[in-house]
N, C-alpha and C. Protein backbone atom coordinates (compact mmCIF):
# COMPACT_ATOMS: atom_id res chain seq x y z
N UNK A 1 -7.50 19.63 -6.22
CA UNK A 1 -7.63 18.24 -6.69
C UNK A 1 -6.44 17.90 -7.59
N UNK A 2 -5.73 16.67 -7.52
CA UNK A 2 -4.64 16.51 -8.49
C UNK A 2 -4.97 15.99 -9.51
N UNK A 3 -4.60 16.90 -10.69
CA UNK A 3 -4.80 16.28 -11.84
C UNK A 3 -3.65 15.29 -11.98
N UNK A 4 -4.27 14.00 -12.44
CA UNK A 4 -3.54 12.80 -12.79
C UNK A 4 -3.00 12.99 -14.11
N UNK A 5 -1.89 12.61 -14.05
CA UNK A 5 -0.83 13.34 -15.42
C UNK A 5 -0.71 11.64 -15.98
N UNK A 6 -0.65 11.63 -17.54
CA UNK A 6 -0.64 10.24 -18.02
C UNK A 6 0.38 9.74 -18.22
N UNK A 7 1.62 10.87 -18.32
CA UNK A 7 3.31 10.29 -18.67
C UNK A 7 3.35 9.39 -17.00
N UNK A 8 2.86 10.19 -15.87
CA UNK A 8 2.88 9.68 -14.07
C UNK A 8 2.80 8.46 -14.47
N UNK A 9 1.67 8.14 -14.63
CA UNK A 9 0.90 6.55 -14.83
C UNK A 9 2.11 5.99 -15.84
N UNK A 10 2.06 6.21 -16.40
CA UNK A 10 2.69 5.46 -17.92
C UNK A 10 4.21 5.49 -16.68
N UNK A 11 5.10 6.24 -16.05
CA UNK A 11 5.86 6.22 -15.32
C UNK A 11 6.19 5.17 -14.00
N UNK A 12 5.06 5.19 -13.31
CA UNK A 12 5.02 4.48 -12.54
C UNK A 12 4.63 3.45 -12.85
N UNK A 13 3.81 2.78 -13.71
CA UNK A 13 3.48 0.84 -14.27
C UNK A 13 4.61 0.72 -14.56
N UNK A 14 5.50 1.68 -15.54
CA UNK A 14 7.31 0.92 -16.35
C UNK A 14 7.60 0.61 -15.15
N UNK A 15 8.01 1.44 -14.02
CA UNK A 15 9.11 1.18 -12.79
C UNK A 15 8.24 0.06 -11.88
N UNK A 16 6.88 0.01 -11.68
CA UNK A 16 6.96 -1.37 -10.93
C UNK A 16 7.09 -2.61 -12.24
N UNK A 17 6.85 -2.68 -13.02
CA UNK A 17 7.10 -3.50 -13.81
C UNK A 17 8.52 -4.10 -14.18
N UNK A 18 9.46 -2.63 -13.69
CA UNK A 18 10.82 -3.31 -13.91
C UNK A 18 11.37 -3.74 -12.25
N UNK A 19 10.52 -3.78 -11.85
CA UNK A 19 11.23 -4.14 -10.07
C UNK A 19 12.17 -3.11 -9.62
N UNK A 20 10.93 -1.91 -10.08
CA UNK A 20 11.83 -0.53 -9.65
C UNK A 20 10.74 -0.29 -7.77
N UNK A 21 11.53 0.73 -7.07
CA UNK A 21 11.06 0.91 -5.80
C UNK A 21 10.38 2.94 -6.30
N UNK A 22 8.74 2.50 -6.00
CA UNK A 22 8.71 4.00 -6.48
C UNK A 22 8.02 4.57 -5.00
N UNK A 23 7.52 6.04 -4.90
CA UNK A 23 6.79 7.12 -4.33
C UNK A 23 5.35 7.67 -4.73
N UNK A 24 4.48 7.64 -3.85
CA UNK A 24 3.09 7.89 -5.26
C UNK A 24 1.97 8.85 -3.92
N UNK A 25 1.34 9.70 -4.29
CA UNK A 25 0.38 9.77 -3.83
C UNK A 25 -0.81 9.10 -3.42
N UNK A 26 -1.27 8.98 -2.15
CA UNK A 26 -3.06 7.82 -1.92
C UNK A 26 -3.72 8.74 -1.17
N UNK A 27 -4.54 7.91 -0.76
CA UNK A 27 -5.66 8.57 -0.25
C UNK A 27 -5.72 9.29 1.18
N UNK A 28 -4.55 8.77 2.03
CA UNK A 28 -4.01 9.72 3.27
C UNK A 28 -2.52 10.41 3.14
N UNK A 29 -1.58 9.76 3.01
CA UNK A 29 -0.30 10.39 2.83
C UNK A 29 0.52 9.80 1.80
N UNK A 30 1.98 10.12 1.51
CA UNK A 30 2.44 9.89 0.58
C UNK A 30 3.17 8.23 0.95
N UNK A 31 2.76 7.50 -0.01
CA UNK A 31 3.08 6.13 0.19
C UNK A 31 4.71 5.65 -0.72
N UNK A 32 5.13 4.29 -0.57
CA UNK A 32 5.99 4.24 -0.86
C UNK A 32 5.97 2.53 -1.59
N UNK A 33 6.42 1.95 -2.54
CA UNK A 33 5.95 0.53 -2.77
C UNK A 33 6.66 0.44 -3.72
N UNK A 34 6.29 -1.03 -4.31
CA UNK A 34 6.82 -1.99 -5.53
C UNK A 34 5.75 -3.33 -5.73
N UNK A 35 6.34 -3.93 -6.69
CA UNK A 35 5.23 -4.83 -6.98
C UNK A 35 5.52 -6.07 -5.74
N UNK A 36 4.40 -6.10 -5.06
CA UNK A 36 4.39 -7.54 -4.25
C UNK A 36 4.79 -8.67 -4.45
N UNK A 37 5.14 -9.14 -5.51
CA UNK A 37 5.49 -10.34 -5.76
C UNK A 37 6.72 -10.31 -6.51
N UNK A 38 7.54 -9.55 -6.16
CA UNK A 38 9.13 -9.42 -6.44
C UNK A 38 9.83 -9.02 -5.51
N UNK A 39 10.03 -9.97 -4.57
CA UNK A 39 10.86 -10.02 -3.42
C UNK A 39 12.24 -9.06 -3.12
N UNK A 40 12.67 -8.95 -4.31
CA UNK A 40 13.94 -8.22 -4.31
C UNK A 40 13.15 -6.53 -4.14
N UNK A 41 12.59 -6.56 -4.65
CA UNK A 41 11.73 -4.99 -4.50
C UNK A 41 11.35 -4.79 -3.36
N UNK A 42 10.73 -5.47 -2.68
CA UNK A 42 10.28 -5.74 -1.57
C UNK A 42 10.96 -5.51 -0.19
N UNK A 43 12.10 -6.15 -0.42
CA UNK A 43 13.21 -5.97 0.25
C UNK A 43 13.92 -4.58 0.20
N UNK A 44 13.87 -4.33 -0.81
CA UNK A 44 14.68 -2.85 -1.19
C UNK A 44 13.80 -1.46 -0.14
N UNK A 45 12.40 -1.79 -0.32
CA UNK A 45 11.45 -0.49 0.44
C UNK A 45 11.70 -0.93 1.74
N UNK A 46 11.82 -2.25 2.02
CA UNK A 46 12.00 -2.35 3.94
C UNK A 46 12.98 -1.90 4.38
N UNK A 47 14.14 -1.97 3.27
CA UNK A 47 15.66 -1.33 3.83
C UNK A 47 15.96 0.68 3.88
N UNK A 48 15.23 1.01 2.92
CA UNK A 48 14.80 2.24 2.47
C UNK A 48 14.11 3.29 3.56
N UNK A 49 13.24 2.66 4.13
CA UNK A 49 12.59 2.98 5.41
C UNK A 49 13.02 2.35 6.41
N UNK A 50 13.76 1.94 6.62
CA UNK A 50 14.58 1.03 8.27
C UNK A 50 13.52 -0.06 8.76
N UNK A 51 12.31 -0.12 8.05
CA UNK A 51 11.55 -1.31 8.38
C UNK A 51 11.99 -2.84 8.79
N UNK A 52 11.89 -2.67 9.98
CA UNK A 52 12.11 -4.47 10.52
C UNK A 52 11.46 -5.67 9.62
N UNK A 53 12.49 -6.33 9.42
CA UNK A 53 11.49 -7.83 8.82
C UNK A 53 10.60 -8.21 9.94
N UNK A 54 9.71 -8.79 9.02
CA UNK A 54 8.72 -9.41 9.89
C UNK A 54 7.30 -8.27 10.33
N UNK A 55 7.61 -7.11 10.36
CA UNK A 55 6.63 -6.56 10.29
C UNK A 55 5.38 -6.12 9.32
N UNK A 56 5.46 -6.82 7.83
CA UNK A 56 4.74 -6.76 6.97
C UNK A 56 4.34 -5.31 6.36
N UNK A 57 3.55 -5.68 5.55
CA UNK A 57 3.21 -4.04 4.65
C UNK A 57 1.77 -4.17 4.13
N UNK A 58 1.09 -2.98 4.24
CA UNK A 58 -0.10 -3.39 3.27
C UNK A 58 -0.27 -3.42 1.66
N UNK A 59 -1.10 -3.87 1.47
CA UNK A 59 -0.72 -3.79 -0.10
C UNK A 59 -1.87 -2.97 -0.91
N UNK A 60 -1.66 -2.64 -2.24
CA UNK A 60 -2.97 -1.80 -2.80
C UNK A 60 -3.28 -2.99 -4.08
N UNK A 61 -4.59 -3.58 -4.13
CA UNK A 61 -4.70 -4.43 -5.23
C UNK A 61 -6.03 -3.89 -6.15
N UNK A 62 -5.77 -4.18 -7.44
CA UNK A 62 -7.04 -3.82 -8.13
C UNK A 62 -8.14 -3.78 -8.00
N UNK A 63 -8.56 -4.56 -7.43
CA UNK A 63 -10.41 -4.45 -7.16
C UNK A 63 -10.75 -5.47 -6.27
N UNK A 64 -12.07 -5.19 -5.89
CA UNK A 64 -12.13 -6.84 -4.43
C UNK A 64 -12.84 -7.96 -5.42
N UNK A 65 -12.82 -8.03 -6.35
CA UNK A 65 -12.68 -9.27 -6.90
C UNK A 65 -11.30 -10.10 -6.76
N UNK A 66 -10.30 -9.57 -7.06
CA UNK A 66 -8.99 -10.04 -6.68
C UNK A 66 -8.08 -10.34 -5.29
N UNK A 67 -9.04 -9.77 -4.44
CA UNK A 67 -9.00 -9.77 -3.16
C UNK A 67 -8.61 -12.04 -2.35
N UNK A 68 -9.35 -12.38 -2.92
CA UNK A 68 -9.73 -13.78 -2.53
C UNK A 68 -8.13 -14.59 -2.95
N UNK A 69 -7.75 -13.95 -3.96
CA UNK A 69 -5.92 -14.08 -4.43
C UNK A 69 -5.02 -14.18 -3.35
N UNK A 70 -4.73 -13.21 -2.39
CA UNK A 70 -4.36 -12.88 -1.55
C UNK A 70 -4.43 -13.01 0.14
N UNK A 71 -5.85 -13.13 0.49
CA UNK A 71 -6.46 -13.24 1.47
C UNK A 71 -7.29 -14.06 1.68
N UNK A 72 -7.85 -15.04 2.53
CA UNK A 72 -9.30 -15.91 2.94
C UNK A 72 -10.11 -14.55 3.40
N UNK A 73 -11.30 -14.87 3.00
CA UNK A 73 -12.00 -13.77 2.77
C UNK A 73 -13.46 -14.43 3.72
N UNK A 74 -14.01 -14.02 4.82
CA UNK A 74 -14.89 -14.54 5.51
C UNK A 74 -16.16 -13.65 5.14
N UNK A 75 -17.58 -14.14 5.57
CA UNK A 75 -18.81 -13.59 5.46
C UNK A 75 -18.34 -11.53 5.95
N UNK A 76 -17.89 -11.56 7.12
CA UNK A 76 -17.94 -10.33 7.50
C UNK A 76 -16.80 -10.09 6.99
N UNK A 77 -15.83 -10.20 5.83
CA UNK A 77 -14.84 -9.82 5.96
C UNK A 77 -15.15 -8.92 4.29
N UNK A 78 -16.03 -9.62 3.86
CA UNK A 78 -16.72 -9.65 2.52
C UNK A 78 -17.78 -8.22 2.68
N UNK A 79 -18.31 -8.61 4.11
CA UNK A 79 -19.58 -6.90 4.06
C UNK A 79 -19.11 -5.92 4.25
N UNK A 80 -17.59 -5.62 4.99
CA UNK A 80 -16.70 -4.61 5.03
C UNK A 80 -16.44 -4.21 3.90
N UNK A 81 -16.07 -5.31 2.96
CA UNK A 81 -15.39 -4.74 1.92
C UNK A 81 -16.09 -3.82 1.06
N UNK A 82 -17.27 -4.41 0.85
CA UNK A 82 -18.73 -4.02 0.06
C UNK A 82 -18.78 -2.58 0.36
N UNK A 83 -18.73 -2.36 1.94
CA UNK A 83 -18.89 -0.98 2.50
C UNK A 83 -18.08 -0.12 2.27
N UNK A 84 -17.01 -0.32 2.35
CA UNK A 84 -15.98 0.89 2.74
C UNK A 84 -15.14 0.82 1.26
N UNK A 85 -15.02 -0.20 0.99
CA UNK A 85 -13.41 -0.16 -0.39
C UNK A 85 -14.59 0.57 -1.32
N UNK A 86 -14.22 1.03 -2.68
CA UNK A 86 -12.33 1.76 -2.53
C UNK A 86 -12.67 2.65 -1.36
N UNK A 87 -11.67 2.40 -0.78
CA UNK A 87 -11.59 3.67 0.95
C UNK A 87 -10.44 3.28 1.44
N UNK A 88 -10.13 3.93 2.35
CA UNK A 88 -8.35 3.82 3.45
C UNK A 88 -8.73 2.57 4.54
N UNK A 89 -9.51 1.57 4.00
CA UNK A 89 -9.78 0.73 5.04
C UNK A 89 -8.66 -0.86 4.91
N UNK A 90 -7.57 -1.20 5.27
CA UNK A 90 -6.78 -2.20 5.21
C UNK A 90 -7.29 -3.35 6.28
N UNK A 91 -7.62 -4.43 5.45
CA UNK A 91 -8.36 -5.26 6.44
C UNK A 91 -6.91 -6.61 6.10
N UNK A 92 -6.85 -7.21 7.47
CA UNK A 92 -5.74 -7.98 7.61
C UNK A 92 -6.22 -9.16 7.30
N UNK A 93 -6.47 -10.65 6.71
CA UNK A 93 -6.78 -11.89 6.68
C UNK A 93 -5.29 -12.96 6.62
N UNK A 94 -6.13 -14.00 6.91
CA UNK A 94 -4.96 -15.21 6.73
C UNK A 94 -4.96 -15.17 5.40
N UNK A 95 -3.60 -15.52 5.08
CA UNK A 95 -3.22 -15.71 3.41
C UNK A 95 -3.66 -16.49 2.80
N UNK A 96 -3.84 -16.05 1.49
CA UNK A 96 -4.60 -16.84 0.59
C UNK A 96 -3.53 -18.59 -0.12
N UNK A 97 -4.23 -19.42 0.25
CA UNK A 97 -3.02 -20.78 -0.41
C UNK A 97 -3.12 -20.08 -1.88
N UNK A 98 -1.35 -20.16 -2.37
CA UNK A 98 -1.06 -19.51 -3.64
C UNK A 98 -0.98 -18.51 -3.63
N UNK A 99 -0.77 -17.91 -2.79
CA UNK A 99 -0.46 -16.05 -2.82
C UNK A 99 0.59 -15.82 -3.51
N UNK A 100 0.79 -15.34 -5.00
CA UNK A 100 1.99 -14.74 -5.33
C UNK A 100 2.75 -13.93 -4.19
N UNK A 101 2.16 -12.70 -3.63
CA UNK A 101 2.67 -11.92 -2.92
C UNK A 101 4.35 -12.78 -1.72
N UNK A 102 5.15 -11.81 -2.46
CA UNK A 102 6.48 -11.84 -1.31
C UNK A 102 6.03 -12.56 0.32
N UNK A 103 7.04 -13.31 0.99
CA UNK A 103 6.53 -13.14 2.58
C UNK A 103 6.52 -12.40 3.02
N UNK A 104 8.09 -11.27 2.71
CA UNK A 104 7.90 -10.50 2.89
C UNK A 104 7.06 -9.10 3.69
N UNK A 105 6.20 -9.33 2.57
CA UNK A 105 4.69 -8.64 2.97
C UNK A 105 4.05 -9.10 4.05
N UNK A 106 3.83 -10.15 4.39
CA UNK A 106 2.96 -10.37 5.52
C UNK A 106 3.52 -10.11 6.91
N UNK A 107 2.50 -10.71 8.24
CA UNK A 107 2.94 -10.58 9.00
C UNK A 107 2.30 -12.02 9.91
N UNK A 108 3.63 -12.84 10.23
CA UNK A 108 2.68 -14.16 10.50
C UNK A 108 2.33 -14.91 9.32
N UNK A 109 0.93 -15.50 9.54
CA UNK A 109 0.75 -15.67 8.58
C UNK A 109 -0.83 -15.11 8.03
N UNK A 110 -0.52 -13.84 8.31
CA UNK A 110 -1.85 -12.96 7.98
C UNK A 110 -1.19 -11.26 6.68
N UNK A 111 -2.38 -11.20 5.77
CA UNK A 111 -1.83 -10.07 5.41
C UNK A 111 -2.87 -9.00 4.88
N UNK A 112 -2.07 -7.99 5.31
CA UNK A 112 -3.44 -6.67 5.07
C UNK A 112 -3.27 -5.87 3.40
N UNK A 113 -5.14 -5.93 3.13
CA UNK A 113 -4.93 -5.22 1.42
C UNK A 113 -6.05 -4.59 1.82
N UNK A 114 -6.16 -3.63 0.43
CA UNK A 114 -7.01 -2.87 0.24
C UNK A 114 -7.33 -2.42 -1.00
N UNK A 115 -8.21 -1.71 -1.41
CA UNK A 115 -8.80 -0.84 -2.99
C UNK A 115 -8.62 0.07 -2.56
N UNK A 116 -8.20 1.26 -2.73
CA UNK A 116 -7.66 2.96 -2.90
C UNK A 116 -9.05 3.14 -3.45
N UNK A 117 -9.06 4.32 -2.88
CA UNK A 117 -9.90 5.49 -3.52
C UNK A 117 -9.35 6.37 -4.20
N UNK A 118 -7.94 6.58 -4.04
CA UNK A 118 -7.69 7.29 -4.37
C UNK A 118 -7.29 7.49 -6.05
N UNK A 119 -7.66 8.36 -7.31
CA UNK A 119 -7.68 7.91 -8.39
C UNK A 119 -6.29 7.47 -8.77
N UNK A 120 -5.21 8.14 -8.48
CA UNK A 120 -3.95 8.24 -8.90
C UNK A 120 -3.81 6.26 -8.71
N UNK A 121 -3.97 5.81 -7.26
CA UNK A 121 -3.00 4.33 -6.94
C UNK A 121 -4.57 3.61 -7.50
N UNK A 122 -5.64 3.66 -7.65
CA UNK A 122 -6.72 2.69 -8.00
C UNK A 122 -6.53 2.85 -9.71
N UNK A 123 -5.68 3.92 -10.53
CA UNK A 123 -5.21 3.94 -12.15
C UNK A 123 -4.40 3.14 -12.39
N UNK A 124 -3.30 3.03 -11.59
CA UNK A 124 -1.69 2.09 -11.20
C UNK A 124 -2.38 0.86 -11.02
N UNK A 125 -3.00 0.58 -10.13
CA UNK A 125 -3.27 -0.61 -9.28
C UNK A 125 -3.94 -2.08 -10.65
N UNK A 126 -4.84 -1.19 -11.86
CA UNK A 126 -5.79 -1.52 -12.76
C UNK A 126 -4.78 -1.80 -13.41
N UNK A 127 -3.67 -1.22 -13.90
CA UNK A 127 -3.05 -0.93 -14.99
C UNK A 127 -1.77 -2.13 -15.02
N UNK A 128 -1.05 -1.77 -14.00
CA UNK A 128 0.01 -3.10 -13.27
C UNK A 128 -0.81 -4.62 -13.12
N UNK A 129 -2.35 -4.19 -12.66
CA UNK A 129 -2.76 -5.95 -12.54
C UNK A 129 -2.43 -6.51 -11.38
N UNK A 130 -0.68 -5.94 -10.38
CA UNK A 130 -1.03 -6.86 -9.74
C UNK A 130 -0.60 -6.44 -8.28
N UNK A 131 -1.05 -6.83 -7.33
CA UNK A 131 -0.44 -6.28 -6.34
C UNK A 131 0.52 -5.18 -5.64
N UNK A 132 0.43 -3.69 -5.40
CA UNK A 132 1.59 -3.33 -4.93
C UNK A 132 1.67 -3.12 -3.31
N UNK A 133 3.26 -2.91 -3.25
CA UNK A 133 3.51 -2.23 -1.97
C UNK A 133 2.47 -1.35 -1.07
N UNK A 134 1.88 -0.88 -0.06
CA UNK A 134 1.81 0.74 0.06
C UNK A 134 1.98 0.70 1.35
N UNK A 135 3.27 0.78 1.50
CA UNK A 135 3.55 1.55 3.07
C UNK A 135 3.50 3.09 3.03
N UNK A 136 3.81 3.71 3.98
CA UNK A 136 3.95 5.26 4.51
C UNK A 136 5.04 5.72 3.68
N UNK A 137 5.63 6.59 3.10
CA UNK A 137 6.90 7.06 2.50
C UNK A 137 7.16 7.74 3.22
N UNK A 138 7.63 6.92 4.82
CA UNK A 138 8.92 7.69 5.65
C UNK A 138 9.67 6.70 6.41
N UNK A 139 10.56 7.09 6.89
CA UNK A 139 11.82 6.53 7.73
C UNK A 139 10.92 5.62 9.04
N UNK A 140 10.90 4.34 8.86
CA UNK A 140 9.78 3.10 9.79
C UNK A 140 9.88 4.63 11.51
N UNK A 141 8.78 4.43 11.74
CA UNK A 141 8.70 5.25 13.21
C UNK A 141 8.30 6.19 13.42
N UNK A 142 8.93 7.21 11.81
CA UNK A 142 8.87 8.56 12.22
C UNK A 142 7.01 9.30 11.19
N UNK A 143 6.56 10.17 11.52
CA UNK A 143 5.31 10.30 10.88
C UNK A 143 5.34 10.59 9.44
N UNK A 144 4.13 10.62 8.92
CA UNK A 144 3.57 10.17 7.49
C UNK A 144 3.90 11.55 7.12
N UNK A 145 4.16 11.74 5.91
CA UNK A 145 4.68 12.67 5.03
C UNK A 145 3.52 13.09 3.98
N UNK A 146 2.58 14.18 3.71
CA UNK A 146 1.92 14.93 2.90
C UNK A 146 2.57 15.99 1.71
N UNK A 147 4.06 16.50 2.16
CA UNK A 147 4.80 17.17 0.99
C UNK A 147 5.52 16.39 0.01
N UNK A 148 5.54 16.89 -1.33
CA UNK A 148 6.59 16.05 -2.01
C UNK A 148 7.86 16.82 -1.55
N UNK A 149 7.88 18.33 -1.29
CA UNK A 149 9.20 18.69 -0.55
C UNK A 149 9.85 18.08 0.35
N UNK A 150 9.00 16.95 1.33
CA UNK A 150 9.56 16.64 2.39
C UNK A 150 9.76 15.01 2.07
N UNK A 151 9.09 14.72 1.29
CA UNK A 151 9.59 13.05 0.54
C UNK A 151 10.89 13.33 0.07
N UNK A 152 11.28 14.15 -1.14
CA UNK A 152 12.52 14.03 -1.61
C UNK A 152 13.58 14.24 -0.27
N UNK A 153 13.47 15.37 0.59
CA UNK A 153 14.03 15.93 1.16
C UNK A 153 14.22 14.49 2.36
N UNK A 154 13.55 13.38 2.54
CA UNK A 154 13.87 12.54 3.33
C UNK A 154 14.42 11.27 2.98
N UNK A 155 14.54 11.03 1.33
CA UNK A 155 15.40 10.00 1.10
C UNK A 155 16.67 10.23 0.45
N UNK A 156 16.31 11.57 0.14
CA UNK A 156 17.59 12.00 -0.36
C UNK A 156 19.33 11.66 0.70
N UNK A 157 18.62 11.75 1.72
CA UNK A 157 19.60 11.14 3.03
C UNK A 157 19.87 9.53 3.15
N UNK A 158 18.93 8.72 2.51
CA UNK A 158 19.46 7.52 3.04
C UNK A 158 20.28 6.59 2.04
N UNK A 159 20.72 5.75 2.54
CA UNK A 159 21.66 4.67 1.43
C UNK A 159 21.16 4.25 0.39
N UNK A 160 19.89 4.18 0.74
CA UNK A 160 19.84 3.65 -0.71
C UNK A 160 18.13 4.57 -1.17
N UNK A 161 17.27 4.84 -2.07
CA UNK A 161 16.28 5.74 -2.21
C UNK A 161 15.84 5.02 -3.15
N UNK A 162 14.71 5.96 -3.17
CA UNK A 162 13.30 5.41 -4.39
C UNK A 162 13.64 5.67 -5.77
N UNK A 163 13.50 4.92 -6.88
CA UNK A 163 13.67 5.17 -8.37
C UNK A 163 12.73 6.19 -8.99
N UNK A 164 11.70 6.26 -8.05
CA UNK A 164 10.36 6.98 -9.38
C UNK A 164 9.56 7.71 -7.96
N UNK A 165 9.75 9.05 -8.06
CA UNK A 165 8.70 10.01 -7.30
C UNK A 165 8.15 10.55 -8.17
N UNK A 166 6.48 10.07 -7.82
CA UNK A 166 5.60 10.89 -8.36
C UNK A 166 4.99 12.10 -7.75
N UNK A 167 4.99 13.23 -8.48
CA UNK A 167 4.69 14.44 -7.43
C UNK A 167 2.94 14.64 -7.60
N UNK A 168 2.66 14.57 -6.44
CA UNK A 168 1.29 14.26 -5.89
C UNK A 168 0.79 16.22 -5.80
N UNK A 169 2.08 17.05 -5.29
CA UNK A 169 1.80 18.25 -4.76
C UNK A 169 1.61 17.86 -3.26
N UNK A 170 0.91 18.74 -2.58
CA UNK A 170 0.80 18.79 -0.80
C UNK A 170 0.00 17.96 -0.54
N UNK A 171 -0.33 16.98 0.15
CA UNK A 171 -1.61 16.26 0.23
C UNK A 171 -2.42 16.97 1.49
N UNK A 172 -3.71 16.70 1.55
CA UNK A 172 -4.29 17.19 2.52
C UNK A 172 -3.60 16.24 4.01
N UNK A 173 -3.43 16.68 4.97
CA UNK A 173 -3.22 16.12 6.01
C UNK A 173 -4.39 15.36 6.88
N UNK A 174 -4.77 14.53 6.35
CA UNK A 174 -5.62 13.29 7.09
C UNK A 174 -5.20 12.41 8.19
N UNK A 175 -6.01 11.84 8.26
CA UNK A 175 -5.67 10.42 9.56
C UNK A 175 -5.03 9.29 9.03
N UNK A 176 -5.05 8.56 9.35
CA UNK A 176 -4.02 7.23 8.48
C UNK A 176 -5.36 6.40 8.31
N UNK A 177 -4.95 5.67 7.36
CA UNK A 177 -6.20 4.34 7.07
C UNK A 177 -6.37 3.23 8.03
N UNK A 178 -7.67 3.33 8.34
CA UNK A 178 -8.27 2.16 9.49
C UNK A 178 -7.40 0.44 9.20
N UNK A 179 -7.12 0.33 10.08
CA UNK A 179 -6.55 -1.12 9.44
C UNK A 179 -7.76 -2.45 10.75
N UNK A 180 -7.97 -3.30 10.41
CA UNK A 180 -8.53 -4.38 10.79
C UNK A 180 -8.20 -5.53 10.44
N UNK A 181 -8.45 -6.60 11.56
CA UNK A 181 -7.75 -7.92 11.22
C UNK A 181 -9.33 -9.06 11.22
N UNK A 182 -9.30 -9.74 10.25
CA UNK A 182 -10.45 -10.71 10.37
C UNK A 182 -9.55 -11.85 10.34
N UNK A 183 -10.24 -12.95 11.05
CA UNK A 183 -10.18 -14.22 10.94
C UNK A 183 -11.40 -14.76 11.54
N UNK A 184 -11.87 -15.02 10.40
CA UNK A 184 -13.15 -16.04 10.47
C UNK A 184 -13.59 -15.07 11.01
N UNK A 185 -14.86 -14.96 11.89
CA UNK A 185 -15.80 -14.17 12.30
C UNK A 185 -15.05 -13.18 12.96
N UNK A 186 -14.39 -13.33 13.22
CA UNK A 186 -13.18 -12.46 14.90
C UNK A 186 -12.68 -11.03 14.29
N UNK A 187 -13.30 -10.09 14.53
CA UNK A 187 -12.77 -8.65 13.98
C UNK A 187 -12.22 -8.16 15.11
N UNK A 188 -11.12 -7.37 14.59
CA UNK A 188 -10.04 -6.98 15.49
C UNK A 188 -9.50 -5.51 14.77
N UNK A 189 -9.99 -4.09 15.80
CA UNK A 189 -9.83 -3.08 15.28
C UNK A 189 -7.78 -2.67 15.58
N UNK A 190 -7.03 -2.91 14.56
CA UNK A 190 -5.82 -2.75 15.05
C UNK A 190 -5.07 -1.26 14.71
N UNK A 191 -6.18 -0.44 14.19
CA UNK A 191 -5.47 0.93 13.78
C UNK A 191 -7.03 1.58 13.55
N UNK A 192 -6.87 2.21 14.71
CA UNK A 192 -8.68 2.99 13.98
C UNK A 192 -8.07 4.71 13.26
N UNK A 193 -8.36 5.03 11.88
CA UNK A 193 -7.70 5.84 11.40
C UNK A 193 -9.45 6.38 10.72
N UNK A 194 -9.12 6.92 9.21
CA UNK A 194 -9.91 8.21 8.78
C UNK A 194 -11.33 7.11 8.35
N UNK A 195 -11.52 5.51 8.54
CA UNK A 195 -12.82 4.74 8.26
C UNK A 195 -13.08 4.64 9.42
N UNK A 196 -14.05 5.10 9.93
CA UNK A 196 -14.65 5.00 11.39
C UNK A 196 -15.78 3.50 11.20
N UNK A 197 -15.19 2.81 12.12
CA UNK A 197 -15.51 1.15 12.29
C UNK A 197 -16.41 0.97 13.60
């Protein structure tokens, strides 16, 4: 089990707070982010990972009260949440009118969030207040990364890299998080991963 170290935390809120691009442990593999609503950050992790614009990112937000910020939030989109969050479940909605969040982030005009289970990004997530990044922390294509040996060891190669790795240790090797798309009643399983739907 990783013990959550408090300088980490205290580490990682400074760097998204300064529109730094960090590395963090979650609840399937090692993720990679910045604060959502600083575009320039935003930009920096899509270039970092060879991520195409336009393909969006999910995000990790404090709690599903804050959820409605971000996303239109439908009857069934609401009993999912109830169920599964905090869990690896990324459910996609149309954007919320007033979304701080970057465009960036989305895809269309739909965008996928979630509550972590995991303690390390649901400590961050409380603490920052507001929205972050959480893509995969690897090169767009290639598979999800569980070592911190093999995080450093994969940006250490590219043009430009992450400001703040937090060392998580090995993560267990899981499935990726279920992702789903609601609109209005219409559920749409678009990644069936470790939340069986």
């Amino acid at each position: 089990m990783l013990q959550i170290k408090s300088q980490d935390i205290d580490r990682a809120v400074e760097c998204l707070q300064q529109g730094k691009v960090i590395v963090f442990p979650t609840e399937t593999s090692y993720g990679i982010g910045c604060d959502a609503t600083n575009d320039e950050a935003v930009a920096r992790v899509f270039a970092i990972k060879g991520r195409p614009d336009g393909k969006g990112t999910p995000l990790i937000i404090p709690d599903q009260a804050s959820a409605s910020s971000y996303i239109q939030i439908s009857d069934k989109a609401l009993e999912l949440m109830d169920r599964f969050w905090p869990g690896a479940l990324n459910i996609i909605g149309q954007i919320a009118d007033d979304s701080p969040v970057s465009d960036r982030c989305a895809q269309e005009d739909a965008q996928s969030v979630r509550v972590s289970s995991h303690p390390f990004c649901s400590i961050i997530a409380k603490r920052f207040g507001k929205p972050i990044v959480a893509s995969s922390a690897n090169v767009s294509g290639q598979d999800a990364i569980y070592s911190i040996t093999e995080v450093k060891k994969v940006f250490s190669n590219r043009p430009d890299s992450p400001d703040c790795i937090i060392d998580g240790g090995d993560l267990p090797i899981l499935p990726a998080s279920t992702t789903i798309k609601i609109i209005g009643d219409e559920v749409e399983i678009i990644r069936q991963g470790s939340v069986e739907i």
